[in-house]
PDB file of N, CA and C in Angstrom:
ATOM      1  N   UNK A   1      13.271  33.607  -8.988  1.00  0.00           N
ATOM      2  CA  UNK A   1      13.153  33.341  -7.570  1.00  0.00           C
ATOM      3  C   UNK A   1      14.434  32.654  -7.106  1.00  0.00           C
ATOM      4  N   UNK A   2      14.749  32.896  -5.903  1.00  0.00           N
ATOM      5  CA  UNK A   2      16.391  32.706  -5.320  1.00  0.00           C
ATOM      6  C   UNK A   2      15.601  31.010  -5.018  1.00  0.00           C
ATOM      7  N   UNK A   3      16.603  30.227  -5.450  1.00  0.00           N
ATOM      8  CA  UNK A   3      16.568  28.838  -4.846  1.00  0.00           C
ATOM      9  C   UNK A   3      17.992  28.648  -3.580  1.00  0.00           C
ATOM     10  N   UNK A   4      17.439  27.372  -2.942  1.00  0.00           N
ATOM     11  CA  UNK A   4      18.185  27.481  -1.680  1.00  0.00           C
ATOM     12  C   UNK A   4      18.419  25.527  -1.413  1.00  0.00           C
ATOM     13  N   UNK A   5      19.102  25.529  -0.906  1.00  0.00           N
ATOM     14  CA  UNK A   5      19.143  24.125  -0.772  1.00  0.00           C
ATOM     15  C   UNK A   5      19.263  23.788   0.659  1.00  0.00           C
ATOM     16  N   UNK A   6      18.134  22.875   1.242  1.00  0.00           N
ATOM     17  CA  UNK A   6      18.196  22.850   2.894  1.00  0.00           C
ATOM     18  C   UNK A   6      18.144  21.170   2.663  1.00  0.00           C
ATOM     19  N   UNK A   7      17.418  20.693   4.099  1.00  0.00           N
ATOM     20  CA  UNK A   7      17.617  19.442   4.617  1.00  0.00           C
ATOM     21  C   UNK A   7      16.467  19.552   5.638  1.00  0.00           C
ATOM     22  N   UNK A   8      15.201  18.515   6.141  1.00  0.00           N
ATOM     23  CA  UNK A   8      14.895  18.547   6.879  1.00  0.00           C
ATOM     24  C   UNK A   8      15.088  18.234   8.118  1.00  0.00           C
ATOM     25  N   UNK A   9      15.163  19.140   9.000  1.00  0.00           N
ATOM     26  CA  UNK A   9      15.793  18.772  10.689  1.00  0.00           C
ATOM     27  C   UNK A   9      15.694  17.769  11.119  1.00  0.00           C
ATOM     28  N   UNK A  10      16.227  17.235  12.374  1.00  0.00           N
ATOM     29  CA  UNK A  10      16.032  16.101  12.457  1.00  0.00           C
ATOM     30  C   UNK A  10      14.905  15.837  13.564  1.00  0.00           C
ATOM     31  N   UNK A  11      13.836  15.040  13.599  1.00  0.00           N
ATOM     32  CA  UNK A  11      12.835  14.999  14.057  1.00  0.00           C
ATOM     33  C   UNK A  11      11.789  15.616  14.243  1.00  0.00           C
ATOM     34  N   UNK A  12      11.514  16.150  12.734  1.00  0.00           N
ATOM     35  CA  UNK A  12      10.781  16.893  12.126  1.00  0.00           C
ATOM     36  C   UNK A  12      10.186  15.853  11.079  1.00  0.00           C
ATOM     37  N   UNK A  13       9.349  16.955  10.344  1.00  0.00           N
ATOM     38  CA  UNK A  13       8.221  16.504   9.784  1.00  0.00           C
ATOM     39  C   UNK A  13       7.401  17.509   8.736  1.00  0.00           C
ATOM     40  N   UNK A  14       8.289  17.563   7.817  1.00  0.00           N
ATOM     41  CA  UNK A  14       7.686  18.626   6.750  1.00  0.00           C
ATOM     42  C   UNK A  14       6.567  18.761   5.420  1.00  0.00           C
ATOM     43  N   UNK A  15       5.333  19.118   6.044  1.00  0.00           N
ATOM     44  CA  UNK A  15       4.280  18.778   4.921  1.00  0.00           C
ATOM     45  C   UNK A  15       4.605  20.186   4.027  1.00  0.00           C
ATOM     46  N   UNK A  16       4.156  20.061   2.816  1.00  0.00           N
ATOM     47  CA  UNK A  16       4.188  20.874   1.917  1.00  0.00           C
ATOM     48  C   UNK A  16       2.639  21.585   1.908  1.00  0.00           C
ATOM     49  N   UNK A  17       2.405  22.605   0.912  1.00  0.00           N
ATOM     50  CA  UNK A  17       0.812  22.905   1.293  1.00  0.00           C
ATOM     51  C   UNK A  17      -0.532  22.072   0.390  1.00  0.00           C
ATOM     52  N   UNK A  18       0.838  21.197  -0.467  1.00  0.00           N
ATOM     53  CA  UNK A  18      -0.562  20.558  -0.654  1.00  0.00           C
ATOM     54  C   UNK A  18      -0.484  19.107  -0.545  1.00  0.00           C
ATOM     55  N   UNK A  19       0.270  19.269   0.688  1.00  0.00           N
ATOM     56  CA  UNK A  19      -0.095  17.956   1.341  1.00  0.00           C
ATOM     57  C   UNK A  19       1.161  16.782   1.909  1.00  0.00           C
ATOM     58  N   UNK A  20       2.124  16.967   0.436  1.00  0.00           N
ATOM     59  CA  UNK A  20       3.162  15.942   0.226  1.00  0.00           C
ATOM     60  C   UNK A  20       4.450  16.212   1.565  1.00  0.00           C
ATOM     61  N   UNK A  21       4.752  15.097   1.851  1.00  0.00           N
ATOM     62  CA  UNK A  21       5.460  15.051   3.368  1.00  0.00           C
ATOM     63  C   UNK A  21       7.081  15.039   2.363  1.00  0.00           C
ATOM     64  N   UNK A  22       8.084  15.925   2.964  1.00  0.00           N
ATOM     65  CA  UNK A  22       9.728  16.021   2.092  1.00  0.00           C
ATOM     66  C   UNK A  22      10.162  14.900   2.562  1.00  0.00           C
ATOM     67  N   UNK A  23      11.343  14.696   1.863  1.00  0.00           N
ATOM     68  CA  UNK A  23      12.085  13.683   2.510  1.00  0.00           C
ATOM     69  C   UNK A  23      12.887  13.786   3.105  1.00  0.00           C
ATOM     70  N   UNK A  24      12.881  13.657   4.409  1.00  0.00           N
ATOM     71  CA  UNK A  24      14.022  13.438   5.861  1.00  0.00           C
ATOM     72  C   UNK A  24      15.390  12.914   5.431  1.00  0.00           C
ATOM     73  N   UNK A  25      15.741  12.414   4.704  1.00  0.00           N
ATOM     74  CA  UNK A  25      17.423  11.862   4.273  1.00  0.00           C
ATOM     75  C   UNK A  25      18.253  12.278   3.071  1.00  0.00           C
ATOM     76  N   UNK A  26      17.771  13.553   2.460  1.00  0.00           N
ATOM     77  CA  UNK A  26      18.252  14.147   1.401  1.00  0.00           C
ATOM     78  C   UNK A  26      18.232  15.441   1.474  1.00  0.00           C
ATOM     79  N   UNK A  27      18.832  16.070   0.568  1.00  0.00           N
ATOM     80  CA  UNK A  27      19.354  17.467   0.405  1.00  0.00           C
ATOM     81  C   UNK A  27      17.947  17.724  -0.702  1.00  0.00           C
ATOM     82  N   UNK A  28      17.676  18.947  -0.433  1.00  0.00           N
ATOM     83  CA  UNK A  28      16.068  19.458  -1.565  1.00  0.00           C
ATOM     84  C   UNK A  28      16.734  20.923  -1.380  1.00  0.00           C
ATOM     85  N   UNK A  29      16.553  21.024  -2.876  1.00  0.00           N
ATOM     86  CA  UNK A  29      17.020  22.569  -3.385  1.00  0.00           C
ATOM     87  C   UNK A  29      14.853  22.933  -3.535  1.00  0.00           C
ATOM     88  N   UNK A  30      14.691  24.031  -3.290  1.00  0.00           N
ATOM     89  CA  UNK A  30      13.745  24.626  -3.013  1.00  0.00           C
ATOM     90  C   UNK A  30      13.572  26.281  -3.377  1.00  0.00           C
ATOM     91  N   UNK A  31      12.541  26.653  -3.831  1.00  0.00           N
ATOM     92  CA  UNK A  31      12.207  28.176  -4.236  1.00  0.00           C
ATOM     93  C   UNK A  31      12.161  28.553  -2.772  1.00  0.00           C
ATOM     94  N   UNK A  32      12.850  29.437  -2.911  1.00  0.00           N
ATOM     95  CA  UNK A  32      12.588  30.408  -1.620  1.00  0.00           C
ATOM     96  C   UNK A  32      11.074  31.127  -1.490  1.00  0.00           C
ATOM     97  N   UNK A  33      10.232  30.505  -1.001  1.00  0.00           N
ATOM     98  CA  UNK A  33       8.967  31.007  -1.183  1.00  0.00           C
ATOM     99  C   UNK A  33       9.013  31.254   0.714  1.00  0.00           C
ATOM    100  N   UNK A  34       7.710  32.018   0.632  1.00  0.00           N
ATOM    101  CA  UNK A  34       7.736  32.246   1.855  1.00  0.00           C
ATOM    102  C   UNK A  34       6.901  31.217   3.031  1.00  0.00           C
ATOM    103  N   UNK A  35       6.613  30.367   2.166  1.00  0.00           N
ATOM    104  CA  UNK A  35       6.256  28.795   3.298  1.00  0.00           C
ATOM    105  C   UNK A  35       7.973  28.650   3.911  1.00  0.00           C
ATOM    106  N   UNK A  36       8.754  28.194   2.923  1.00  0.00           N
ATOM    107  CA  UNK A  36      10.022  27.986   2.841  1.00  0.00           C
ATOM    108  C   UNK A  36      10.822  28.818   3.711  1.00  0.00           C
ATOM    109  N   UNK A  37      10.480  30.056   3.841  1.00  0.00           N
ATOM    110  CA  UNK A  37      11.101  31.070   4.602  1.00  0.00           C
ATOM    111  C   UNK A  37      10.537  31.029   6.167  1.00  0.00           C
ATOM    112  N   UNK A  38       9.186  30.502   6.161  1.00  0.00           N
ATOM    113  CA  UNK A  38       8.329  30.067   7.812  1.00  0.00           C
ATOM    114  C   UNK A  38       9.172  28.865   8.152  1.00  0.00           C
ATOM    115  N   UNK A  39       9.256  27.947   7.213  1.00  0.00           N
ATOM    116  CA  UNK A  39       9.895  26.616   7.933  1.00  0.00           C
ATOM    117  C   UNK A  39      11.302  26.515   8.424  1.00  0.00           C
ATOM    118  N   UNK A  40      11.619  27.743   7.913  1.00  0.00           N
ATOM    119  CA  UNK A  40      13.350  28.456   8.169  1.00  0.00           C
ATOM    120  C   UNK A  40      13.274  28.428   9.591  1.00  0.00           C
ATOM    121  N   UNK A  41      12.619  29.642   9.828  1.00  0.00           N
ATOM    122  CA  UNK A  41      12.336  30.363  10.969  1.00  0.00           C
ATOM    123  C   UNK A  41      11.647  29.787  11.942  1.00  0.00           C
ATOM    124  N   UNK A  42      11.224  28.837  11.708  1.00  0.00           N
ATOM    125  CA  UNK A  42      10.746  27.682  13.175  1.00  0.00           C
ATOM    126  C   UNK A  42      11.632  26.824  12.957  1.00  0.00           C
ATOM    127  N   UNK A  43      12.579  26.272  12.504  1.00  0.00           N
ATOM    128  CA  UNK A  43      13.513  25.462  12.431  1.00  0.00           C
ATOM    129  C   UNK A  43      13.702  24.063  11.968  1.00  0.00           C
ATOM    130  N   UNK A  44      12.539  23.802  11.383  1.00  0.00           N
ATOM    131  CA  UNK A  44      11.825  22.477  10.314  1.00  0.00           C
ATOM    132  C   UNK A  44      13.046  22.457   9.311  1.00  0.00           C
ATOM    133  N   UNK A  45      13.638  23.158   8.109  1.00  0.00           N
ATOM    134  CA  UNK A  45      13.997  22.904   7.603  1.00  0.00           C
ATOM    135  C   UNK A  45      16.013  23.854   7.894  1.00  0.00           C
ATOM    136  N   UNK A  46      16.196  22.914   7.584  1.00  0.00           N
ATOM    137  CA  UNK A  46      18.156  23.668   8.318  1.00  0.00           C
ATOM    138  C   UNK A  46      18.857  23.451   6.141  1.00  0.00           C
ATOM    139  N   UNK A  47      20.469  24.393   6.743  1.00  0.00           N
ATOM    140  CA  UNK A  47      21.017  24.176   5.710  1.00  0.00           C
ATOM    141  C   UNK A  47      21.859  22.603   5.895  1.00  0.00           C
ATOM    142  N   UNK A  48      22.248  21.527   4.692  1.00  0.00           N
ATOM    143  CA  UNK A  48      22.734  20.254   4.592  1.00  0.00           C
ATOM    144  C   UNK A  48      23.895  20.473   5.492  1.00  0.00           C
ATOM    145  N   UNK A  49      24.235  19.865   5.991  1.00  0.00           N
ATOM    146  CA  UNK A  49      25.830  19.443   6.830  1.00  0.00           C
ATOM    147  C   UNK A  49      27.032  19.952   5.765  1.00  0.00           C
ATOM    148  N   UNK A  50      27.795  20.629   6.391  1.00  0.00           N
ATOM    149  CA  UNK A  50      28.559  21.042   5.277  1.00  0.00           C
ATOM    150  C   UNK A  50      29.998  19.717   5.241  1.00  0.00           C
ATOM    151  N   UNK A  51      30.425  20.067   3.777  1.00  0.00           N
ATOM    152  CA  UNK A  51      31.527  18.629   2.923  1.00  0.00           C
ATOM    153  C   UNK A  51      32.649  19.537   3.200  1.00  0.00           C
ATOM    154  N   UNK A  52      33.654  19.076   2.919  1.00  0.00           N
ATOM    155  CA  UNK A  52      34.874  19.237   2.247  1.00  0.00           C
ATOM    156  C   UNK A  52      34.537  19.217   0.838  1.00  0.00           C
ATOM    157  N   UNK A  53      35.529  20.688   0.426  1.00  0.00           N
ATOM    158  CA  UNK A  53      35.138  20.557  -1.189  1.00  0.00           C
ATOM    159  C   UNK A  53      36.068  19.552  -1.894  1.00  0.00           C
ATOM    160  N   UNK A  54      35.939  18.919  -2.126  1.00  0.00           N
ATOM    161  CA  UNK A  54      37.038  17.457  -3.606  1.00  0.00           C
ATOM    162  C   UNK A  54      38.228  18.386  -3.976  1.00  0.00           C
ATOM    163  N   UNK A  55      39.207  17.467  -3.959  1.00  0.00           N
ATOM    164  CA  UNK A  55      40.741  18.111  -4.359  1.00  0.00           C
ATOM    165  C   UNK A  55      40.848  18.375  -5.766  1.00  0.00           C
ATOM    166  N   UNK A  56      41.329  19.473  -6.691  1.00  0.00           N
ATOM    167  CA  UNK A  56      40.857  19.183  -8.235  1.00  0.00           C
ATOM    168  C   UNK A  56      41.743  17.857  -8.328  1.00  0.00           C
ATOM    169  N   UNK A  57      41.165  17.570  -9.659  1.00  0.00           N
ATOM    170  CA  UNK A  57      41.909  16.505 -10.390  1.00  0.00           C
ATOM    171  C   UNK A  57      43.525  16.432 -10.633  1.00  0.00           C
ATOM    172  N   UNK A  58      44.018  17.346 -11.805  1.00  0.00           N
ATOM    173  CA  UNK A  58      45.069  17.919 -11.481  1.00  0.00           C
ATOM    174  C   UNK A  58      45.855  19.169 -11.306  1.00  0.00           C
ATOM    175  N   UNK A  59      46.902  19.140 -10.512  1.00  0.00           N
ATOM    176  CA  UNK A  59      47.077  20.248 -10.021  1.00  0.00           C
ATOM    177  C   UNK A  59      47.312  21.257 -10.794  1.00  0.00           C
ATOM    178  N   UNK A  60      46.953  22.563 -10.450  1.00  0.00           N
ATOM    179  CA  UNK A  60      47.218  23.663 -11.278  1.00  0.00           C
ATOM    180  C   UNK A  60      48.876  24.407 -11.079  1.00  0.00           C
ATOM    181  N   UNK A  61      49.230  24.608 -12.567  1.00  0.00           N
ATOM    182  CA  UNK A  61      50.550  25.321 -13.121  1.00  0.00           C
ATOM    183  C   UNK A  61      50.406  26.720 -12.384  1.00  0.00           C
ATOM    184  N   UNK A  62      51.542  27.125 -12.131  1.00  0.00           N
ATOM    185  CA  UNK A  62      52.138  28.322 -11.144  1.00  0.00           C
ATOM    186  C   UNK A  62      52.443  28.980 -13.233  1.00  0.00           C
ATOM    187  N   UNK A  63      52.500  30.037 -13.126  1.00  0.00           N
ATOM    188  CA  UNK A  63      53.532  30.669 -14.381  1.00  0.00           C
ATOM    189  C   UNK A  63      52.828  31.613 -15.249  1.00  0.00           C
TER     190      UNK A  63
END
């Protein structure tokens, strides 16, 4: 099953189906199930704010 990593919207409120409320201030990687795919599509759950990716460590050789 494709996993996905979202964030719950903001001023939202995401119960699971059996019951448990997500957490509003973190990133949750999640099975793409099709609850997951409803909460898409009403707009409960969004993808995380996107980063800047980290500079490597050190730089890479040309040659």
């Amino acid at each position: 099953m494709e996993r996905v990593t979202l964030r719950v919207a903001e001023g939202r409120r995401v119960r699971l189906p059996d019951g448990k409320v997500l957490p509003h201030d973190e990133d949750l990687v999640l099975d793409r199930t099709p609850f997951v795919r409803r909460r898409i599509a009403a707009g409960d759950l969004v993808p995380p704010p996107a980063t800047t990716p980290a500079e490597p460590a050190t730089p890479k050789k040309k040659g």
